[in-house]
PDB file of N, CA and C in Angstrom:
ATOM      1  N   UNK A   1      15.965  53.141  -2.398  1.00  0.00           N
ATOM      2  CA  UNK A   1      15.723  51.733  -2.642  1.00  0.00           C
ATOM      3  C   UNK A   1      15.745  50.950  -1.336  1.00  0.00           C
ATOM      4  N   UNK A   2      16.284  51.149  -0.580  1.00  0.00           N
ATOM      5  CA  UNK A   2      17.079  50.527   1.050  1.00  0.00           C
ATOM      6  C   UNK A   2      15.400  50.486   1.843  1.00  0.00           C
ATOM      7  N   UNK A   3      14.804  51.944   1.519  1.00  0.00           N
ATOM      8  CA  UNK A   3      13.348  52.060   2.667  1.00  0.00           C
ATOM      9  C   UNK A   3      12.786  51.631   1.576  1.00  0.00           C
ATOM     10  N   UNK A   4      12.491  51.577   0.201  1.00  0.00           N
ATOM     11  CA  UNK A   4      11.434  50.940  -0.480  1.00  0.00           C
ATOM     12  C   UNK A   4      11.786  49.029   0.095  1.00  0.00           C
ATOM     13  N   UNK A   5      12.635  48.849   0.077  1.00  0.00           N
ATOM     14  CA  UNK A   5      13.118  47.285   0.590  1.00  0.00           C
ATOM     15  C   UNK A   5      12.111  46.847   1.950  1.00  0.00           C
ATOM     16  N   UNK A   6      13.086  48.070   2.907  1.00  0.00           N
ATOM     17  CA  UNK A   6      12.441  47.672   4.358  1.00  0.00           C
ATOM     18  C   UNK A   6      10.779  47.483   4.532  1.00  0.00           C
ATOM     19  N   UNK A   7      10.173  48.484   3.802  1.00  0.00           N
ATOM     20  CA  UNK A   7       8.902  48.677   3.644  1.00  0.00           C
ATOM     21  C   UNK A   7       8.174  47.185   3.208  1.00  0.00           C
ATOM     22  N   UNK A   8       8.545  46.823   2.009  1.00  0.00           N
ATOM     23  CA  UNK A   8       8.122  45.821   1.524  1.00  0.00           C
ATOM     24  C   UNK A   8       8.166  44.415   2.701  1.00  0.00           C
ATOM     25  N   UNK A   9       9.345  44.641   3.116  1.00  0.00           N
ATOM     26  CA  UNK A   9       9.515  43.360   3.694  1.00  0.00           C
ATOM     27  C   UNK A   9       8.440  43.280   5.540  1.00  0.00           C
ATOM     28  N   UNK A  10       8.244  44.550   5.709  1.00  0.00           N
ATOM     29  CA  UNK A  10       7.643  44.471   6.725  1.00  0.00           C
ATOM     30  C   UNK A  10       5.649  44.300   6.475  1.00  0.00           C
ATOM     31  N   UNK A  11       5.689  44.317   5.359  1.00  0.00           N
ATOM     32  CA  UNK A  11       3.915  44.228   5.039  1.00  0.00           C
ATOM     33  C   UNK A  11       4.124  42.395   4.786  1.00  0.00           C
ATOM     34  N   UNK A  12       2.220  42.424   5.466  1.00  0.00           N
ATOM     35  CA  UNK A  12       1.500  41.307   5.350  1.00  0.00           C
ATOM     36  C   UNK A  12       1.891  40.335   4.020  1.00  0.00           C
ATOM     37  N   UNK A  13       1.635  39.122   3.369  1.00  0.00           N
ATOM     38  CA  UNK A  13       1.511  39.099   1.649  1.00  0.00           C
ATOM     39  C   UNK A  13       0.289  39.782   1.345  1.00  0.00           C
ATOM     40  N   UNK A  14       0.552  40.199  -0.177  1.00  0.00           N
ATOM     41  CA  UNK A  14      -0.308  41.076  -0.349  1.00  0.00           C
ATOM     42  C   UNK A  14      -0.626  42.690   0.081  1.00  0.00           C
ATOM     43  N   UNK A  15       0.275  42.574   0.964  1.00  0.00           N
ATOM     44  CA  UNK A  15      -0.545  43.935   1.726  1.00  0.00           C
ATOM     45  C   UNK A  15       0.130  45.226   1.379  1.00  0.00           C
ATOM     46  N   UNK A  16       0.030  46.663   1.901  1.00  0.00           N
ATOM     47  CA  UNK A  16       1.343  47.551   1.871  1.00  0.00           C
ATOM     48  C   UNK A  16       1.365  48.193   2.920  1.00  0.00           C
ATOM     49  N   UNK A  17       2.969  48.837   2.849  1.00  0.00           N
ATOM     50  CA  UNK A  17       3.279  49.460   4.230  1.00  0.00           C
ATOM     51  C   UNK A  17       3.873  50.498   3.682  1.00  0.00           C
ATOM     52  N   UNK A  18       3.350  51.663   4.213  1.00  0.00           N
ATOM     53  CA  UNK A  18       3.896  53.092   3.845  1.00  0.00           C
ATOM     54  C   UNK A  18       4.456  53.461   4.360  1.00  0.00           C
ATOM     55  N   UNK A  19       5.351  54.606   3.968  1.00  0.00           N
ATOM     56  CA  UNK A  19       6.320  55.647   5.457  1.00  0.00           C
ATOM     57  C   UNK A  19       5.340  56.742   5.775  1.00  0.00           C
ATOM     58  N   UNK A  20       5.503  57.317   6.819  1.00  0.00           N
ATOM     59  CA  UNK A  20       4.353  58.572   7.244  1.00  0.00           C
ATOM     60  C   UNK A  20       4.240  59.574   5.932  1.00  0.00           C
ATOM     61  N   UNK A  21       5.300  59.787   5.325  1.00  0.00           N
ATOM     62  CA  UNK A  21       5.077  61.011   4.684  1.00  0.00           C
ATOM     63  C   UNK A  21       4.667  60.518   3.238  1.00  0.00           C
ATOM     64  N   UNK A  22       4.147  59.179   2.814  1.00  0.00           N
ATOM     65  CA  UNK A  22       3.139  58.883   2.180  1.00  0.00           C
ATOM     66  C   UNK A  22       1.892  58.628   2.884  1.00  0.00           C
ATOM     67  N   UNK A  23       1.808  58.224   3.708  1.00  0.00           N
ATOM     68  CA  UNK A  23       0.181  57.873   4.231  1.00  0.00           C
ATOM     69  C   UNK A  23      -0.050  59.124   4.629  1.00  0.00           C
ATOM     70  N   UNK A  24       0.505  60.661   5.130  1.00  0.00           N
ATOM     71  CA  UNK A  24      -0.036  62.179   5.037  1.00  0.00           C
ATOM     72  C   UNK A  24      -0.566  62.267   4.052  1.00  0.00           C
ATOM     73  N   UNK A  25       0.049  61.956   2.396  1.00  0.00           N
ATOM     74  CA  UNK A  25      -0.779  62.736   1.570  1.00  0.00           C
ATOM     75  C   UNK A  25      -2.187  61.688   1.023  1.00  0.00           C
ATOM     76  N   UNK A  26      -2.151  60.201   1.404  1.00  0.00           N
ATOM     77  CA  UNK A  26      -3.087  59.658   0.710  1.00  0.00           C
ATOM     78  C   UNK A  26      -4.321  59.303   2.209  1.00  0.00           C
ATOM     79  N   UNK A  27      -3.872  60.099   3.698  1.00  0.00           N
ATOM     80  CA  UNK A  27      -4.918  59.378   4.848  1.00  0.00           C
ATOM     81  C   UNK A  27      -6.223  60.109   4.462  1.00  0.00           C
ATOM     82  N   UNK A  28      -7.141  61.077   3.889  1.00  0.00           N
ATOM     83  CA  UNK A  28      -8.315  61.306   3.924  1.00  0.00           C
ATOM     84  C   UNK A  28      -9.213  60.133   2.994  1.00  0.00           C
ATOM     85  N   UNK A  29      -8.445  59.319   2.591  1.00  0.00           N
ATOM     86  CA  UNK A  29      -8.450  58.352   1.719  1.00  0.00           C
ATOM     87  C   UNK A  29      -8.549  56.804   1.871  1.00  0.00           C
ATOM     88  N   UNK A  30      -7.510  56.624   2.296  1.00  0.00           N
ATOM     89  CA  UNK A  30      -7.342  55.441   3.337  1.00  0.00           C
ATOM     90  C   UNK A  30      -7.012  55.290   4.396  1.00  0.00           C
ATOM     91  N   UNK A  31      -7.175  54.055   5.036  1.00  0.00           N
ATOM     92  CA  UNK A  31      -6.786  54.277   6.575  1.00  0.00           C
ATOM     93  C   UNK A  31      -5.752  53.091   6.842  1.00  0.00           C
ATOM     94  N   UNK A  32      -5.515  53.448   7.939  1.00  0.00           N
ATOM     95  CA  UNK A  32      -3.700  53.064   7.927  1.00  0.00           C
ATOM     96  C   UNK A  32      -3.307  52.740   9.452  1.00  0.00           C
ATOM     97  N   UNK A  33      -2.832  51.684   9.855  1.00  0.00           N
ATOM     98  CA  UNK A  33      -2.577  51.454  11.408  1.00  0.00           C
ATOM     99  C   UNK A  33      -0.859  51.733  11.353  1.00  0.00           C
ATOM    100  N   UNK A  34      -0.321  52.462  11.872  1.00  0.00           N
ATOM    101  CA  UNK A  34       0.923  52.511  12.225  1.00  0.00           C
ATOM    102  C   UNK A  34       1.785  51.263  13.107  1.00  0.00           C
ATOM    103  N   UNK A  35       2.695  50.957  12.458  1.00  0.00           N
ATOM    104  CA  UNK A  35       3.344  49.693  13.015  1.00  0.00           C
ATOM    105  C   UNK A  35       4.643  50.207  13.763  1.00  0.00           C
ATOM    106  N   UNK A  36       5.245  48.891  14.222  1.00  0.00           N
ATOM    107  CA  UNK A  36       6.729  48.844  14.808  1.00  0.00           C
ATOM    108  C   UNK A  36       7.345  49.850  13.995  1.00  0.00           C
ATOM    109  N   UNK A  37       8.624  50.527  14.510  1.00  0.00           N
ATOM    110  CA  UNK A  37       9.422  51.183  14.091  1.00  0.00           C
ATOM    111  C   UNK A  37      10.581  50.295  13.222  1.00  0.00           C
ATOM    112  N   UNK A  38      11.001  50.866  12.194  1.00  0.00           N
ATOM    113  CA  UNK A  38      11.802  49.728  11.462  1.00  0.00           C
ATOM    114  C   UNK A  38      13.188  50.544  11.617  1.00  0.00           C
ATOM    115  N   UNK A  39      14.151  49.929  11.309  1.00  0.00           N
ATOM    116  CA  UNK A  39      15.477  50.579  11.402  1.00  0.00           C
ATOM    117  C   UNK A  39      15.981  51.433   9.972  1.00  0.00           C
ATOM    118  N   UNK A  40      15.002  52.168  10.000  1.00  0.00           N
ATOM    119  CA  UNK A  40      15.720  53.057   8.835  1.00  0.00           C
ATOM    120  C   UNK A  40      15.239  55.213   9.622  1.00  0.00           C
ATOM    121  N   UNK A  41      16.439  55.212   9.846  1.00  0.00           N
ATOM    122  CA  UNK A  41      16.149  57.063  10.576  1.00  0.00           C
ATOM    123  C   UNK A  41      15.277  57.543  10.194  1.00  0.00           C
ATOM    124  N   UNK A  42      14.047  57.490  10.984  1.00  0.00           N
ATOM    125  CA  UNK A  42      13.317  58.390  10.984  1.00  0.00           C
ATOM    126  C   UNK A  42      11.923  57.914   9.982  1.00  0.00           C
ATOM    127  N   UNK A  43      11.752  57.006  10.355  1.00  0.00           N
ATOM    128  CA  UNK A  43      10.515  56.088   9.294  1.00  0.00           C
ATOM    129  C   UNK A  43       9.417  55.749  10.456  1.00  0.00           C
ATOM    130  N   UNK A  44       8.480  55.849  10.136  1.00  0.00           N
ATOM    131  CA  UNK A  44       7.380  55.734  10.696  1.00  0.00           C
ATOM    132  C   UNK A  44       6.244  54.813  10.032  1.00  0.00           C
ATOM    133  N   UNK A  45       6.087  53.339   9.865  1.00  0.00           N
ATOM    134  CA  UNK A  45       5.728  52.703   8.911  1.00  0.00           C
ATOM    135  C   UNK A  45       3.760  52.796   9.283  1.00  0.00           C
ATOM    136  N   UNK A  46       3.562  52.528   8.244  1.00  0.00           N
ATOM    137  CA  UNK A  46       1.980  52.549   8.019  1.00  0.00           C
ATOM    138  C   UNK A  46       1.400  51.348   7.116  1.00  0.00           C
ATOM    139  N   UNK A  47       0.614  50.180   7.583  1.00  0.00           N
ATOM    140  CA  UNK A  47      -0.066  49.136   6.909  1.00  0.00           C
ATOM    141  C   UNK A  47      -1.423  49.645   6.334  1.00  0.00           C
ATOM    142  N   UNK A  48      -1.545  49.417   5.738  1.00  0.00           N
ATOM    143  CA  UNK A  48      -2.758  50.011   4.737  1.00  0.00           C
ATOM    144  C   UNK A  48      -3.797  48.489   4.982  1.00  0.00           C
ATOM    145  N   UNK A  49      -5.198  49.687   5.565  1.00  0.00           N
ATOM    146  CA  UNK A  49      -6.089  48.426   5.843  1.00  0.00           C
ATOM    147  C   UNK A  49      -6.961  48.682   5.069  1.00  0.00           C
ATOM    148  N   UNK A  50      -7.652  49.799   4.603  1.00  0.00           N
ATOM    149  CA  UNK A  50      -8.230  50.038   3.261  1.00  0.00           C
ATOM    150  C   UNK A  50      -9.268  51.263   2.771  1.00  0.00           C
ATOM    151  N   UNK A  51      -9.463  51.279   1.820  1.00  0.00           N
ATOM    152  CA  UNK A  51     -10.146  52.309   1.619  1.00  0.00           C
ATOM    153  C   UNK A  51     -11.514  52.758   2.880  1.00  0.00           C
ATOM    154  N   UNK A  52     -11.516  54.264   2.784  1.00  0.00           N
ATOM    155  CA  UNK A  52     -12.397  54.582   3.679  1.00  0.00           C
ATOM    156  C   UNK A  52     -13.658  54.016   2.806  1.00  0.00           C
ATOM    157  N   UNK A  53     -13.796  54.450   1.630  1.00  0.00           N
ATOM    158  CA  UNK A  53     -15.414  53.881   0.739  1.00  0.00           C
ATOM    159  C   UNK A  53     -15.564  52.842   1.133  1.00  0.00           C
ATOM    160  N   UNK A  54     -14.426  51.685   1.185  1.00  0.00           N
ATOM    161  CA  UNK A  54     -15.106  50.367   1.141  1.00  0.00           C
ATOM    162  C   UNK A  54     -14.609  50.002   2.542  1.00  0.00           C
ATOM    163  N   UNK A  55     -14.654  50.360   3.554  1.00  0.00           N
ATOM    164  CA  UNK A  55     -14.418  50.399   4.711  1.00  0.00           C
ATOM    165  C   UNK A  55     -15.636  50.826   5.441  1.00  0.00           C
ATOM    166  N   UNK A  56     -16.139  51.659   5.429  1.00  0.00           N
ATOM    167  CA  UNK A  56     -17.458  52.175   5.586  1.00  0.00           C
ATOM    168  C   UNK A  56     -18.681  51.086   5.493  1.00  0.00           C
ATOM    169  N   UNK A  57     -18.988  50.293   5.137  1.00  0.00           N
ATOM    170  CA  UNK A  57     -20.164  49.249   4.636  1.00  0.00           C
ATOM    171  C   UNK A  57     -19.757  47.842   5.911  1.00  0.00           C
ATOM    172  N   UNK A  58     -18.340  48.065   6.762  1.00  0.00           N
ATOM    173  CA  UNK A  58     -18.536  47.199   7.920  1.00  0.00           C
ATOM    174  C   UNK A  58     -18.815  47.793   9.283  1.00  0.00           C
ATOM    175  N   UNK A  59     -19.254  48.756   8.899  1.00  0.00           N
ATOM    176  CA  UNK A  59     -20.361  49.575  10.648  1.00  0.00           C
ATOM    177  C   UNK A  59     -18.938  50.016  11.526  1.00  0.00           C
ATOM    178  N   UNK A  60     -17.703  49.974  11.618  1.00  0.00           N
ATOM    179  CA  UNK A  60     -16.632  50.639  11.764  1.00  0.00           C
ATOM    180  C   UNK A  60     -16.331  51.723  12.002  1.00  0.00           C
ATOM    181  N   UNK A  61     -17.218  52.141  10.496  1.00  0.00           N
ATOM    182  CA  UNK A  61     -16.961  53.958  10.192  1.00  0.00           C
ATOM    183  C   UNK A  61     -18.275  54.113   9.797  1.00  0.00           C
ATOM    184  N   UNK A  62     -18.196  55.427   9.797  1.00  0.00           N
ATOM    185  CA  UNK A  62     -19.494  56.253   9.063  1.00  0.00           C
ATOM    186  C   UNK A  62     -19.197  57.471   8.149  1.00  0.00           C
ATOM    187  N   UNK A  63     -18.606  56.956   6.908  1.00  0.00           N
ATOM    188  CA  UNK A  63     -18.019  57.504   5.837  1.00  0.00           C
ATOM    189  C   UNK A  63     -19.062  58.246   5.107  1.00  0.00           C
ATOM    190  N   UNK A  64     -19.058  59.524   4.934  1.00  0.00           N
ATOM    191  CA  UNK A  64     -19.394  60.462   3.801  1.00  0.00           C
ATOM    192  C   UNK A  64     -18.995  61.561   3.173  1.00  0.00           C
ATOM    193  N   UNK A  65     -19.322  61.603   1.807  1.00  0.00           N
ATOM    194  CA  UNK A  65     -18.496  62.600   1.322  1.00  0.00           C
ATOM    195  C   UNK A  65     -19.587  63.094   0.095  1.00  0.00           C
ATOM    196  N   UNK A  66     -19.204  64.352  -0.046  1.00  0.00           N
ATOM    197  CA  UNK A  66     -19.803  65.224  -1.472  1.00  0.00           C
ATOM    198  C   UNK A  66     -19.009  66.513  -1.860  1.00  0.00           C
ATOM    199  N   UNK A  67     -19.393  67.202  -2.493  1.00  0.00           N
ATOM    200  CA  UNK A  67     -18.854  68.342  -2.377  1.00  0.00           C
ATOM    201  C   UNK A  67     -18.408  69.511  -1.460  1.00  0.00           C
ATOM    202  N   UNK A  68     -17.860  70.012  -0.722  1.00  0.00           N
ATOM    203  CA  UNK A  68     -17.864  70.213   0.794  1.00  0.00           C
ATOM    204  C   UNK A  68     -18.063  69.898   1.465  1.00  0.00           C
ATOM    205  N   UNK A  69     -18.598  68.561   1.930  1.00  0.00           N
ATOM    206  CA  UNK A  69     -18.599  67.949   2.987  1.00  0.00           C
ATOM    207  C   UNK A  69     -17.615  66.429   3.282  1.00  0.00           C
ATOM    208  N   UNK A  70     -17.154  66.445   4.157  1.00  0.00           N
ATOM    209  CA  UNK A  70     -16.211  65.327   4.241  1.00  0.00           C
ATOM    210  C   UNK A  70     -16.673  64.756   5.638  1.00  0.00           C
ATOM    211  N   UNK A  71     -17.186  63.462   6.329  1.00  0.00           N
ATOM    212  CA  UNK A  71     -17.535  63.389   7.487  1.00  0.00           C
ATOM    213  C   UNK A  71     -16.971  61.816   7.475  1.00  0.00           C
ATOM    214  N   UNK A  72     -15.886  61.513   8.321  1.00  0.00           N
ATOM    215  CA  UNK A  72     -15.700  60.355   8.736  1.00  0.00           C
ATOM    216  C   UNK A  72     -15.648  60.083  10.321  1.00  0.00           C
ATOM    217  N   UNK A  73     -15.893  58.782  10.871  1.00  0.00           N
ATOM    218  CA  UNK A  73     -16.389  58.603  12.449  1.00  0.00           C
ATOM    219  C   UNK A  73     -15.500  57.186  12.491  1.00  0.00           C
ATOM    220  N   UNK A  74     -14.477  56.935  13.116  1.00  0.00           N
ATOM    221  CA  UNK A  74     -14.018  55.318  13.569  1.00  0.00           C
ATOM    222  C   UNK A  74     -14.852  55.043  15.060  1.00  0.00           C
ATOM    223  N   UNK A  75     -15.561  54.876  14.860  1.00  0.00           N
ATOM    224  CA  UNK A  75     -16.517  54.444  15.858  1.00  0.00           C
ATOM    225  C   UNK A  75     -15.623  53.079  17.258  1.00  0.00           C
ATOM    226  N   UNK A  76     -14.904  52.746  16.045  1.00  0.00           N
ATOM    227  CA  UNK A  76     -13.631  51.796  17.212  1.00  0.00           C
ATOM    228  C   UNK A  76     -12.638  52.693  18.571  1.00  0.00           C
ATOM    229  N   UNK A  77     -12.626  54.078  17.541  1.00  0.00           N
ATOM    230  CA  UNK A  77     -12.121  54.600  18.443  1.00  0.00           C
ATOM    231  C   UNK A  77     -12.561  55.689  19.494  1.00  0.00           C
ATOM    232  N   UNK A  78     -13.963  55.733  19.477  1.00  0.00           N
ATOM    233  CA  UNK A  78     -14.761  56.374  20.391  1.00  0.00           C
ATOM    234  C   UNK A  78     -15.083  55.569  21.499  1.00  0.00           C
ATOM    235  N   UNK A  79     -15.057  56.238  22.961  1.00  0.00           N
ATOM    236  CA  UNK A  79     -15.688  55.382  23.766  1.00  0.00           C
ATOM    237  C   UNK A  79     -17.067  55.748  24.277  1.00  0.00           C
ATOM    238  N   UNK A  80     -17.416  55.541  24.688  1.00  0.00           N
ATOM    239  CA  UNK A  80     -19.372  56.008  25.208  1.00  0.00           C
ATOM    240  C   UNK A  80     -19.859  57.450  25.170  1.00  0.00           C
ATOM    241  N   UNK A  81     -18.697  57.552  25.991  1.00  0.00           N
ATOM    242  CA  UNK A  81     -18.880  59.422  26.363  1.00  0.00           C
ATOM    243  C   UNK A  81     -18.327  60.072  25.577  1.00  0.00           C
ATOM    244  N   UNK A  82     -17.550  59.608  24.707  1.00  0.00           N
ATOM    245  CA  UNK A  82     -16.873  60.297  23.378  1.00  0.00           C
ATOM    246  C   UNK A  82     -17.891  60.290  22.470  1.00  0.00           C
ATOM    247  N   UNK A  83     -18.652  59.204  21.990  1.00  0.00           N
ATOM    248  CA  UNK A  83     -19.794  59.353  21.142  1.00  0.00           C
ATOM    249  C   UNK A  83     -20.675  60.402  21.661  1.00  0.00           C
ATOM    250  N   UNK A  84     -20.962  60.662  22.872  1.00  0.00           N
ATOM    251  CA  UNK A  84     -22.061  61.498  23.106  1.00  0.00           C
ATOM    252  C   UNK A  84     -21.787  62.842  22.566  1.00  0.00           C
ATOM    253  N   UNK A  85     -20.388  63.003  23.059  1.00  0.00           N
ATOM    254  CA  UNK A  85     -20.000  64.173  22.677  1.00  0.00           C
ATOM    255  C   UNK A  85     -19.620  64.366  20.992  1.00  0.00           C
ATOM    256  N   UNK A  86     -19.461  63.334  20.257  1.00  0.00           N
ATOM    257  CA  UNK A  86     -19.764  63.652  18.983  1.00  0.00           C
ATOM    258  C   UNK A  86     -21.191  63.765  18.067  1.00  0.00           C
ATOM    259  N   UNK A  87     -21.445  63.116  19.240  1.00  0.00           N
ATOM    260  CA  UNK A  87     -23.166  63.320  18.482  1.00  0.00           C
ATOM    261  C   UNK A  87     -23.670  64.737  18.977  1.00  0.00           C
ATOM    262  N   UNK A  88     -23.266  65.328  19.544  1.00  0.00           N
ATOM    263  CA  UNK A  88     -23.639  66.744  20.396  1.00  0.00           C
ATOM    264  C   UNK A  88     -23.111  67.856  19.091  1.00  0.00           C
ATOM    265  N   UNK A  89     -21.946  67.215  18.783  1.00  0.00           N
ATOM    266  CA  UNK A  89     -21.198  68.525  18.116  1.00  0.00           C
ATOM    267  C   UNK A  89     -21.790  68.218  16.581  1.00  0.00           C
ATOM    268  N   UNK A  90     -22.321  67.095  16.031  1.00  0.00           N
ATOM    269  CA  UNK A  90     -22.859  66.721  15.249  1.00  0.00           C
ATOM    270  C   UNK A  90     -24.391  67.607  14.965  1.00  0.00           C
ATOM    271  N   UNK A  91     -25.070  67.326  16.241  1.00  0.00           N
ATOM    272  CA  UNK A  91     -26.301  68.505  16.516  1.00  0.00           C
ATOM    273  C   UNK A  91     -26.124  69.907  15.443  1.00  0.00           C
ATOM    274  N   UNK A  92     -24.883  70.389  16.561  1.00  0.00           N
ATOM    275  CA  UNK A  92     -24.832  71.557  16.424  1.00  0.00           C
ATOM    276  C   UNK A  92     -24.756  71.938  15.366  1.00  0.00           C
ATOM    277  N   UNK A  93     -23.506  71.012  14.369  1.00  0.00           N
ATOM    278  CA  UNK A  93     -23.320  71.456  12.753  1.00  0.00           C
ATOM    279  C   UNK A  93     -24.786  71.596  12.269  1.00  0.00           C
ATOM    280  N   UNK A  94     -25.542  70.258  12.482  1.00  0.00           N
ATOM    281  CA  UNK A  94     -26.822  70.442  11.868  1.00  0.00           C
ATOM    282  C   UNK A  94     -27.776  71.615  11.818  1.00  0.00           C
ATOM    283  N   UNK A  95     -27.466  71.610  13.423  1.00  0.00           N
ATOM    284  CA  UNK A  95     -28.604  73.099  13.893  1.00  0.00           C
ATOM    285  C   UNK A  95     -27.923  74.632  12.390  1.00  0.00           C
ATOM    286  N   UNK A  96     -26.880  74.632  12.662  1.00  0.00           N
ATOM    287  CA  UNK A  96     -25.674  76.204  11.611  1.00  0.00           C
ATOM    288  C   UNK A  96     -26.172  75.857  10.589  1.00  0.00           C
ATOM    289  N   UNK A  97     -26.408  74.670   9.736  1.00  0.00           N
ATOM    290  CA  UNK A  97     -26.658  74.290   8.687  1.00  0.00           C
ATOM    291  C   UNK A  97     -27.582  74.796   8.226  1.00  0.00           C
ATOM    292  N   UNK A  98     -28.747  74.199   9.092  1.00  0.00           N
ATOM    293  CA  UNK A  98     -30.272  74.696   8.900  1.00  0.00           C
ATOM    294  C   UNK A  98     -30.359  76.092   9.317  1.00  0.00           C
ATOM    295  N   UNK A  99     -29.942  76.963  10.055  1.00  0.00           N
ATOM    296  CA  UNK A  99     -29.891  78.505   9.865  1.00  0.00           C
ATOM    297  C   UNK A  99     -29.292  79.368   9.156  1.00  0.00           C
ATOM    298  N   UNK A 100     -28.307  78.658   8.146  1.00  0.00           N
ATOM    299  CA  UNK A 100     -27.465  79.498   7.567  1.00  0.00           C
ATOM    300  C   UNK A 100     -27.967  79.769   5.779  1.00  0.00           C
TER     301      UNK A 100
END
C-alpha cells in the first residue's frame, strides 16, 4: 500500500506512474519515461505517456504490428547516423525476407 501511495502521488493529474517491474511486463505496449527516484528501496518509477497504437499517428514512432512481426522506431531517439544505420539493417531484414 506505502509504494501504491508513493506512486500515485508522484504522477501528473490524471496520469500514472509505474514501478519498473510493472512497466517490464506491459513496455511492448506502452511507453513510459522513467522519472526521479522516489524513496521507497529499490523503485524505479515510470510515467506512462501512452499507448504505442495511439502514439504512432504523431510521426514520433513508426509502430507496426501483425502476426510475427513487431517493428517499433522512436525516431526521438535516433540521431542522423543512427537512422542510417537503422535503415541499413532495415534493408537487410527486407532483402532475408524476400529470399526466404
Amino acid at each position: 500500500m506505502n509504494l501504491a501511495s508513493r506512486l500515485e502521488s508522484q504522477a501528473e493529474p490524471g496520469g500514472i506512474v509505474m514501478a519498473y517491474e510493472t512497466y517490464a511486463l506491459v513496455s511492448d505496449i506502452v511507453h513510459a519515461e522513467e522519472q526521479a527516484p522516489i524513496q521507497v528501496k529499490g523503485v524505479r518509477p515510470f510515467a506512462l505517456v501512452g499507448l504505442y497504437d495511439d502514439l504512432a499517428g504523431n510521426r514520433r514512432y513508426i509502430h507496426q504490428e501483425q502476426d510475427g512481426v513487431l517493428l517499433l522506431i522512436d525516431l526521438d531517439k535516433l540521431a542522423p547516423e543512427e537512422r542510417a544505420a537503422v535503415a541499413a539493417r532495415l534493408e537487410a531484414a527486407v532483402s532475408e525476407l524476400k529470399s526466404s
